[in-house]
Protein backbone atom coordinates (compact mmCIF):
# COMPACT_ATOMS: atom_id res chain seq x y z
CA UNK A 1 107.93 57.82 85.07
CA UNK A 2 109.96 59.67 87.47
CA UNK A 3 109.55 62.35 89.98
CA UNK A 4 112.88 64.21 90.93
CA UNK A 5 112.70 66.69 93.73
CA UNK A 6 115.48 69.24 93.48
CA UNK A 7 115.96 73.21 95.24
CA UNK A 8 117.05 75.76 92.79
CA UNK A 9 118.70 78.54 93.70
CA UNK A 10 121.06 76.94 96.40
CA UNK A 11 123.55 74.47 96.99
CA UNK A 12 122.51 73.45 100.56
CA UNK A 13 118.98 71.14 100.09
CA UNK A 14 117.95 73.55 103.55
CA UNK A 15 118.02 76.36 101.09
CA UNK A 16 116.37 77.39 97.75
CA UNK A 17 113.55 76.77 95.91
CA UNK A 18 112.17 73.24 96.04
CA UNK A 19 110.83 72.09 92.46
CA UNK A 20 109.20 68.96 90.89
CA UNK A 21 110.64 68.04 87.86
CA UNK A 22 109.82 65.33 85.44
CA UNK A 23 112.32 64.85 82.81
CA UNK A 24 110.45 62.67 80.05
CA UNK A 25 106.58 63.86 80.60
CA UNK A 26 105.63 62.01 77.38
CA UNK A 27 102.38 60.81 77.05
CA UNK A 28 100.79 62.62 79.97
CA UNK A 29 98.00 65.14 79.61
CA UNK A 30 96.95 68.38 81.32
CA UNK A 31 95.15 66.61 84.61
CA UNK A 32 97.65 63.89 85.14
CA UNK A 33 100.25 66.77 85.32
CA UNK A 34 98.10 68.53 87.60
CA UNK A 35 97.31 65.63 89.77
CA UNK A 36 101.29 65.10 90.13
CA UNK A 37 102.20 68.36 91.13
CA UNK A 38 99.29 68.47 93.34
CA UNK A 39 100.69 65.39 94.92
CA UNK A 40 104.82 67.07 94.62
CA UNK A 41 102.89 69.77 96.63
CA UNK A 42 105.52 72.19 95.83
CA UNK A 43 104.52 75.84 94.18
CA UNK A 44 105.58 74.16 91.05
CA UNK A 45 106.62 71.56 88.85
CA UNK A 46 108.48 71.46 85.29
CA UNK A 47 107.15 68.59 82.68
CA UNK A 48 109.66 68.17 79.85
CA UNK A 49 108.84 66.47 76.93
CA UNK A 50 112.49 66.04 74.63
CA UNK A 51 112.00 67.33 70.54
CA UNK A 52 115.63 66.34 69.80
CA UNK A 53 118.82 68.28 70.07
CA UNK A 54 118.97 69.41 73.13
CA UNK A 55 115.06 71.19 72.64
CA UNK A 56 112.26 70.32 75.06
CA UNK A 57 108.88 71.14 75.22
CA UNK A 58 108.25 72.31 78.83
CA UNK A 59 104.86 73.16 80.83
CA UNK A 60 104.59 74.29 84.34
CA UNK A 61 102.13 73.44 86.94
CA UNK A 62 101.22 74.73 90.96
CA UNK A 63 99.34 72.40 92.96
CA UNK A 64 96.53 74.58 91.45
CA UNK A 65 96.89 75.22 87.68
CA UNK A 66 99.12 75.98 85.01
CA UNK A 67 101.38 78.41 84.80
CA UNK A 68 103.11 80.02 81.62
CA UNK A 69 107.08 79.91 83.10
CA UNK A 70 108.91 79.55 86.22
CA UNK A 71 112.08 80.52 86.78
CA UNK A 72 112.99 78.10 89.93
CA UNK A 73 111.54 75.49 88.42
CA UNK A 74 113.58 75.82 84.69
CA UNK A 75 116.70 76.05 87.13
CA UNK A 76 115.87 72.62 88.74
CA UNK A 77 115.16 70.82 85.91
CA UNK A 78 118.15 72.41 83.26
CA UNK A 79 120.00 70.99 86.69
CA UNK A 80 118.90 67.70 86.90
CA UNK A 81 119.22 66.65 83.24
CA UNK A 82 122.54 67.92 83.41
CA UNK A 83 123.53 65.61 86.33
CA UNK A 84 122.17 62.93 84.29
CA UNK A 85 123.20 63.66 80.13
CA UNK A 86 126.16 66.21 80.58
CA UNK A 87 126.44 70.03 80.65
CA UNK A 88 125.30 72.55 77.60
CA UNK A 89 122.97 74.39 75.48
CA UNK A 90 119.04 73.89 75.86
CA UNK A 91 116.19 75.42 74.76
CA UNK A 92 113.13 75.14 76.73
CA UNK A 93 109.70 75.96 74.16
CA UNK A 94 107.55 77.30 77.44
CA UNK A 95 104.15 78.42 77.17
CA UNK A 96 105.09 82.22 77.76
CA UNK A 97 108.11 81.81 74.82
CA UNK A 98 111.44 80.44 73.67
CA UNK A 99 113.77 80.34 76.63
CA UNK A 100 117.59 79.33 76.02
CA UNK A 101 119.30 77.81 78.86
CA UNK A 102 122.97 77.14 79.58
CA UNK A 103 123.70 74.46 82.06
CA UNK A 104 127.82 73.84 83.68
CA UNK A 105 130.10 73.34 86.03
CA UNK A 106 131.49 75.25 88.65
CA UNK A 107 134.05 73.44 90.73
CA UNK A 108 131.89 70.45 91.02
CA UNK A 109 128.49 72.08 91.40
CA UNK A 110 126.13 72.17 88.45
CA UNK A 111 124.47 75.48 87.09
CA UNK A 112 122.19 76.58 85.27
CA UNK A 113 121.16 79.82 83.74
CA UNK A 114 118.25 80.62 81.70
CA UNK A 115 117.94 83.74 79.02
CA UNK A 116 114.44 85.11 79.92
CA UNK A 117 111.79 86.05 77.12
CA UNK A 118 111.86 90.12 76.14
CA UNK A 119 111.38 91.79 79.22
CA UNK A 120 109.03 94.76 79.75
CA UNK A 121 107.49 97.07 82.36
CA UNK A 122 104.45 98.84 82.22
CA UNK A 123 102.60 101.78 84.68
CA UNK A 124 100.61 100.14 88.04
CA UNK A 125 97.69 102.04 88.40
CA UNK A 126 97.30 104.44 91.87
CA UNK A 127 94.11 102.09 92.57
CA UNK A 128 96.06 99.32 92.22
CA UNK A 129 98.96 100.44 94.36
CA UNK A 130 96.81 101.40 96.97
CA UNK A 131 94.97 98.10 96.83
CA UNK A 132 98.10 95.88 96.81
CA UNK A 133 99.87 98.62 99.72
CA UNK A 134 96.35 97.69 102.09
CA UNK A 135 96.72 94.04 101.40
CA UNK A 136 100.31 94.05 102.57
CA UNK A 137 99.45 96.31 105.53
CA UNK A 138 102.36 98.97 104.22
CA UNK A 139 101.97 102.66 103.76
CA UNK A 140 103.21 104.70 101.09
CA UNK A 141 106.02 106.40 103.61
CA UNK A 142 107.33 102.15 103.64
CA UNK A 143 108.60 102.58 99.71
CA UNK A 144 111.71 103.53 98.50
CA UNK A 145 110.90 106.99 96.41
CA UNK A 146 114.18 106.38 94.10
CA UNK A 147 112.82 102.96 93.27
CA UNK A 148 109.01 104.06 92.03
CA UNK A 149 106.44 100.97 91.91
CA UNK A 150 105.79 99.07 88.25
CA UNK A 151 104.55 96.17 86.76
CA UNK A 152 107.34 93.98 85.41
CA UNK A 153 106.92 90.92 82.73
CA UNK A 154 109.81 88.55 81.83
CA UNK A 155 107.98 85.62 80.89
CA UNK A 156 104.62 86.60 84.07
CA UNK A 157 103.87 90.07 85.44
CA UNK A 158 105.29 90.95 89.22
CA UNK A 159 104.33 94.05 90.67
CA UNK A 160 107.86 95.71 91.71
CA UNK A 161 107.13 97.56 95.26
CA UNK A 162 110.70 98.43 97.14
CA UNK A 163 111.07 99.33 100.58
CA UNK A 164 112.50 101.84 102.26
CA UNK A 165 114.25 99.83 104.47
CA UNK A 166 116.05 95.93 105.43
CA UNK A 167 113.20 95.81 108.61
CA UNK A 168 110.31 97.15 106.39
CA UNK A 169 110.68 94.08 104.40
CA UNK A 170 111.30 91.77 107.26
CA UNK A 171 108.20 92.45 108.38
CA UNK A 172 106.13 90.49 105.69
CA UNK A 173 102.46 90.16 107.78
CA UNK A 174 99.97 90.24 104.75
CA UNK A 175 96.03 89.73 104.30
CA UNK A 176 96.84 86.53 102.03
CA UNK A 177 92.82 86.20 100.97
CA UNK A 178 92.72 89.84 99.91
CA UNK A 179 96.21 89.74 98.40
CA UNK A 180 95.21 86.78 95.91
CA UNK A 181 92.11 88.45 94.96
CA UNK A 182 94.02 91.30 93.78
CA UNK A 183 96.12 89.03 92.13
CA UNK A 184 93.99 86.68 90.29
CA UNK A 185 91.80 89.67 89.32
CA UNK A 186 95.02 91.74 87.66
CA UNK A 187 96.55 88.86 86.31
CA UNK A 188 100.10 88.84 88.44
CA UNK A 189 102.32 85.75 89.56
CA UNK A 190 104.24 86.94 92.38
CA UNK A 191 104.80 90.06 94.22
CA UNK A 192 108.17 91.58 94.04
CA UNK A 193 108.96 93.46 97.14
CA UNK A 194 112.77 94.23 97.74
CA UNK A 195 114.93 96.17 99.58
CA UNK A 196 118.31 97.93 97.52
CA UNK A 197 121.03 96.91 99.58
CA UNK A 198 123.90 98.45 97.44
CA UNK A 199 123.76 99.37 93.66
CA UNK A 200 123.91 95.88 92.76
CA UNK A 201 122.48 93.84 95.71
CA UNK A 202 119.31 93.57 96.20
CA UNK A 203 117.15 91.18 98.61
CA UNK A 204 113.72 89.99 98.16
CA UNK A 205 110.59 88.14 99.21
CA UNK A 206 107.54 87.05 96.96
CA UNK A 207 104.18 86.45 97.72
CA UNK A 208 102.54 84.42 96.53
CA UNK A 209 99.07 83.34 96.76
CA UNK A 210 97.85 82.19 93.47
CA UNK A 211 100.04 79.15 93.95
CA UNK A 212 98.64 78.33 97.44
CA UNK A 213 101.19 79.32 99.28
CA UNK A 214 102.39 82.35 101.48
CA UNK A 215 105.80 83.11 100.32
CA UNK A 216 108.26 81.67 97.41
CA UNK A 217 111.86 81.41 98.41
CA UNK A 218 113.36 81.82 95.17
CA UNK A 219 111.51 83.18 91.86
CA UNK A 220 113.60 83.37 88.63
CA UNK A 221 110.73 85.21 87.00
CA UNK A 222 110.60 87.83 89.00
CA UNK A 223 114.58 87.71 89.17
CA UNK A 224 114.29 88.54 85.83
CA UNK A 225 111.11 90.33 85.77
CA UNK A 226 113.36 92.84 88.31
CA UNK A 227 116.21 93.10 85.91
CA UNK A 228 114.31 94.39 82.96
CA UNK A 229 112.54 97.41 85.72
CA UNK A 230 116.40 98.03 86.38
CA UNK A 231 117.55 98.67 83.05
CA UNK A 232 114.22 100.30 81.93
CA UNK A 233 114.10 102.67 84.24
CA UNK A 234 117.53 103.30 83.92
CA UNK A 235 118.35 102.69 87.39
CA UNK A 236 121.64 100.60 86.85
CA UNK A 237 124.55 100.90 84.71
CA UNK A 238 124.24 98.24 81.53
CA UNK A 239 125.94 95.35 81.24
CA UNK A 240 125.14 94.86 84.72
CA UNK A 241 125.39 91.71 87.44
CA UNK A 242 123.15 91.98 90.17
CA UNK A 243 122.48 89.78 93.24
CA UNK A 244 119.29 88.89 94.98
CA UNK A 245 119.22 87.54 98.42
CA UNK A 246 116.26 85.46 98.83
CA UNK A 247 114.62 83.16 101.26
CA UNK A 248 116.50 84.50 104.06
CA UNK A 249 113.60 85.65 106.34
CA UNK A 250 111.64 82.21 105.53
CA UNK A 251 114.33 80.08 106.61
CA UNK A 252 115.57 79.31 102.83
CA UNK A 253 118.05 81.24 101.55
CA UNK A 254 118.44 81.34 98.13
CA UNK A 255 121.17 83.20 96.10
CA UNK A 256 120.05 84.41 92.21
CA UNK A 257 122.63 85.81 89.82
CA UNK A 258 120.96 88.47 87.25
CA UNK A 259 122.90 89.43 84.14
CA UNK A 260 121.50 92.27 82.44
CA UNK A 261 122.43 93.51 79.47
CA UNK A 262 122.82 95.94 77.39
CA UNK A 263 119.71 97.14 74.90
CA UNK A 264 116.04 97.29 75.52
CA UNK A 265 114.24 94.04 74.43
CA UNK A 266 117.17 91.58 75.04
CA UNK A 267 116.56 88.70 77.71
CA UNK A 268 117.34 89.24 81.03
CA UNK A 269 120.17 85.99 82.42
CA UNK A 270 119.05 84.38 85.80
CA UNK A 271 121.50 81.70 87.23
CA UNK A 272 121.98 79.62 90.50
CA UNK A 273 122.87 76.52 91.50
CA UNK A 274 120.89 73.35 92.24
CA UNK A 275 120.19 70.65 94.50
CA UNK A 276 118.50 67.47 94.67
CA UNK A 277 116.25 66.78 97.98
């Protein structure tokens, strides 16, 4: 059995999202793929077990648990078995849904991009706000009022808070035990803050405690998870391309391409490049 390494989300292995990926995960069970993404030790890794034509069966797994999708992680490994078998159609049968991916090549670099499950948004509570707002250490005077604060699914639910500002979200200083709390008790991956650059750029950073670590520098999920609050809430123009800057104040920075398009229900695209470390 192999273990590739690769960053998604980047073409520079200094950037991205790093990623286990195991392309032939036959024959191993629940704990032996915990064990080996314990021992990867990266906020997750993709086991892919092939079902013929081009259709895998794929799990997900932290150093911690399972997880139903991840976006970086689909990325890295649509990558690497495209360096290895050619570029094309797959279909990834995830724990959170059916999720089509397209793998090519641009001028030499491989890419991938995946075709979330239906997106959806749903109200976050005042409690809930207020909770998640102390746990960050922000006020309600840091959000963006033309951006208003929602739970968003595309395959795991993100909380969507925006700031008001590029040095609001700079300033990422959070209570990480009562953040997780929160978290685990409500059920959500990441948190998606972001800042609106422009209509269609858009930068980021993700917490991310239930997966052990402070801050994810790339998440498809909530990439996509974003998209589907943006065309819900009618707050861009459909068919849409939007860019989010990423990783930028960790030290990684990771570029995501999000393709949204037009009518409610319809997957939300995610691409990037990717890297092996």
């Amino acid at each position: 059995m192999e273990i590739l390494r690769y960053a998604a989300f980047s073409t520079d292995p200094k950037g991205g999202n790093p990623a286990g990926v195991v392309l032939d995960a036959t024959g191993l069970d629940s704990a032996a793929m915990l064990r080996i993404a314990a021992d990867v030790g990266y906020s997750e890794t993709a086991f892919l077990v092939a079902r013929g034509g081009g259709r895998f069966g794929v799990r997900y797994f932290s150093p911690l648990a399972e997880v139903p999708f991840c976006g970086h992680a689909t990325i890295a490994a649509a990558v690497a078995y495209a360096e290895r078998h050619g570029t094309g159609p797959l279909v990834f049968d995830t724990p959170a849904g059916t999720v089509d991916v397209l793998t090519g090549d641009a001028d030499g670099t491989v890419t991938a991009t995946l075709t979330s499950v239906p997106p959806r948004t749903a109200p976050l509570s005042e409690d809930d706000l207020a909770e998640l707002l102390t746990a960050l250490g922000w006020t309600a005077d840091d959000l963006d009022p033309a951006l208003p604060p929602r739970l968003a699914f595309a395959g795991v639910w993100h909380p969507v808070i925006a700031a008001g500002s590029r040095a609001r979200l700079a300033e990422l200083d959070y209570d990480f035990a009562a953040l997780g709390e929160l978290m685990a008790r409500r059920g959500w991956t990441t948190v998606d803050l972001v800042w609106r650059e422009s209509a269609h750029v858009f930068h980021a950073r993700n917490p991310f405690p239930p997966g052990g670590v402070v801050e994810d520098p790339a998440t498809g999920a909530a990439a996509a998870a974003l998209g589907g609050y943006l065309r819900e809430l009618g707050l861009v123009g459909t068919p849409a391309t939007v860019t989010v800057h990423q990783g930028d104040d960790m030290g990684r920075p990771s570029l995501l391409t999000v393709g949204i398009g037009v009518g409610e229900g319809t997957g939300i695209a995610v691409s990037g490049a990717g890297v092996p470390l």
